[in-house]
Protein backbone atom coordinates (compact mmCIF):
# COMPACT_ATOMS: atom_id res chain seq x y z
CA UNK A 1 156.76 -20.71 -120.50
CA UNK A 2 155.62 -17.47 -121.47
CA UNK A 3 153.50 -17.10 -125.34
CA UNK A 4 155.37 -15.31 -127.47
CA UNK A 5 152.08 -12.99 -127.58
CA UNK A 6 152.15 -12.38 -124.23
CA UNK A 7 156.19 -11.92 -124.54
CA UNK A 8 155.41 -9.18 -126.51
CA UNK A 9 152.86 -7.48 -124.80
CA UNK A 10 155.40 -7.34 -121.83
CA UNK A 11 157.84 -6.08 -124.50
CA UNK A 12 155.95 -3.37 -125.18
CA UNK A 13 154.91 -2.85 -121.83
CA UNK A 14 158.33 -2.29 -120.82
CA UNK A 15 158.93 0.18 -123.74
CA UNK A 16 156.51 2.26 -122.80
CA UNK A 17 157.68 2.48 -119.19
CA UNK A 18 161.40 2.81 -120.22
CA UNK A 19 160.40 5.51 -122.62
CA UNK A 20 158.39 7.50 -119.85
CA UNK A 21 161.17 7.25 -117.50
CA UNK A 22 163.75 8.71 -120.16
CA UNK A 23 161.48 11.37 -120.63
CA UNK A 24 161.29 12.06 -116.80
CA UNK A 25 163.42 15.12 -115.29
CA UNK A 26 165.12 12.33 -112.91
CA UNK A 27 166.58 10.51 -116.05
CA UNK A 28 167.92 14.00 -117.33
CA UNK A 29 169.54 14.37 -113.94
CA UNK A 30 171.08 10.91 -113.66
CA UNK A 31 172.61 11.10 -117.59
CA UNK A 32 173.70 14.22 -116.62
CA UNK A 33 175.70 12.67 -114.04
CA UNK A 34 176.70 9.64 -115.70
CA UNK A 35 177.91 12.17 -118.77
CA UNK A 36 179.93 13.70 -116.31
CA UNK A 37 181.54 11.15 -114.97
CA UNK A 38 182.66 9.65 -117.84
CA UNK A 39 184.24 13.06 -118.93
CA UNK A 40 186.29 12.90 -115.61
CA UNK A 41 186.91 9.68 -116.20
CA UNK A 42 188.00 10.04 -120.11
CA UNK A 43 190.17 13.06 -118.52
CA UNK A 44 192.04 10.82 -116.35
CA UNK A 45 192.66 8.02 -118.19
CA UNK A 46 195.57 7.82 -121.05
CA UNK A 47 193.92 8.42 -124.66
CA UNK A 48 194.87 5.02 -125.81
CA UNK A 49 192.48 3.86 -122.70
CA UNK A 50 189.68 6.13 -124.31
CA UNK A 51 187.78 2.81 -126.09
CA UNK A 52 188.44 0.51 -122.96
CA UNK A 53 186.40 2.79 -121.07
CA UNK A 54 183.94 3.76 -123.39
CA UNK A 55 183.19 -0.29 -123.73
CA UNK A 56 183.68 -0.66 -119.76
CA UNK A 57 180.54 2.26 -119.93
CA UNK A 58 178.35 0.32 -122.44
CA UNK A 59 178.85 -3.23 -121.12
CA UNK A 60 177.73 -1.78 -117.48
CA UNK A 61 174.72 0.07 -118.68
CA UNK A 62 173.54 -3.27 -121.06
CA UNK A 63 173.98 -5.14 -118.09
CA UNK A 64 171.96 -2.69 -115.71
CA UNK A 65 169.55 -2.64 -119.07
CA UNK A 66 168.94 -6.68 -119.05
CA UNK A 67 168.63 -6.01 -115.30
CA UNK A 68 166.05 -3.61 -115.12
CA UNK A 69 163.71 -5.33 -117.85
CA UNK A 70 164.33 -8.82 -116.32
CA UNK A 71 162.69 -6.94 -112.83
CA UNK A 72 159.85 -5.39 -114.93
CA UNK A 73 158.79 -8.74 -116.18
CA UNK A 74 159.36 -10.50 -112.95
CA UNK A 75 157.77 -7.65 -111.15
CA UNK A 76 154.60 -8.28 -113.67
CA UNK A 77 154.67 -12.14 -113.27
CA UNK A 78 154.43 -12.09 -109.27
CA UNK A 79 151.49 -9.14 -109.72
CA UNK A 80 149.34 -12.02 -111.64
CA UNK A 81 150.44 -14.94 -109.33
CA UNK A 82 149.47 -12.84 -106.40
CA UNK A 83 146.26 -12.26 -107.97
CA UNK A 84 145.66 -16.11 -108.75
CA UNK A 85 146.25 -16.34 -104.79
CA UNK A 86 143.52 -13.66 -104.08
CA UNK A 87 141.11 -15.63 -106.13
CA UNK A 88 140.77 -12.27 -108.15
CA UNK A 89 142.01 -13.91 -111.59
């Protein structure tokens, strides 16, 4: 188990990288897809529909969310086990 020190340094970690990334022209071009898809989307679907897919939207981008950061963090915890093995920590 992790400390919750080092939890939060990973935290953080991952902010910074997430924040970076939104910042980057490729994030601007994928939300600028994803915004218009869901327009077409919104545009075929019946009005009374509107909030299913709106939640459908935000449950798939928490999940790809908790994806990403769980891949960060595992990504940084086999980068210091492969170290250990190198005898460099």
């Amino acid at each position: 188990m992790l400390s919750e020190e080092f939890e939060e340094y990973l935290g953080a970690m991952y902010e910074r990288a997430h924040q970076r990334f939104r910042e980057s022209g490729e994030s601007r071009l994928l939300r600028g897809r994803l915004d218009d898809c869901e327009a077409a989307c919104l545009q075929n679907v019946h009005p009374n529909d509107h909030f299913f897919v709106h939640d459908l939207l935000a449950a798939l981008a928490d999940a790809e969310s908790a994806e990403a950061e769980y891949l960060y963090r595992q990504g940084y915890a086999d980068c210091v086990e492969s170290l250990k093995q190198l005898h460099v920590l």
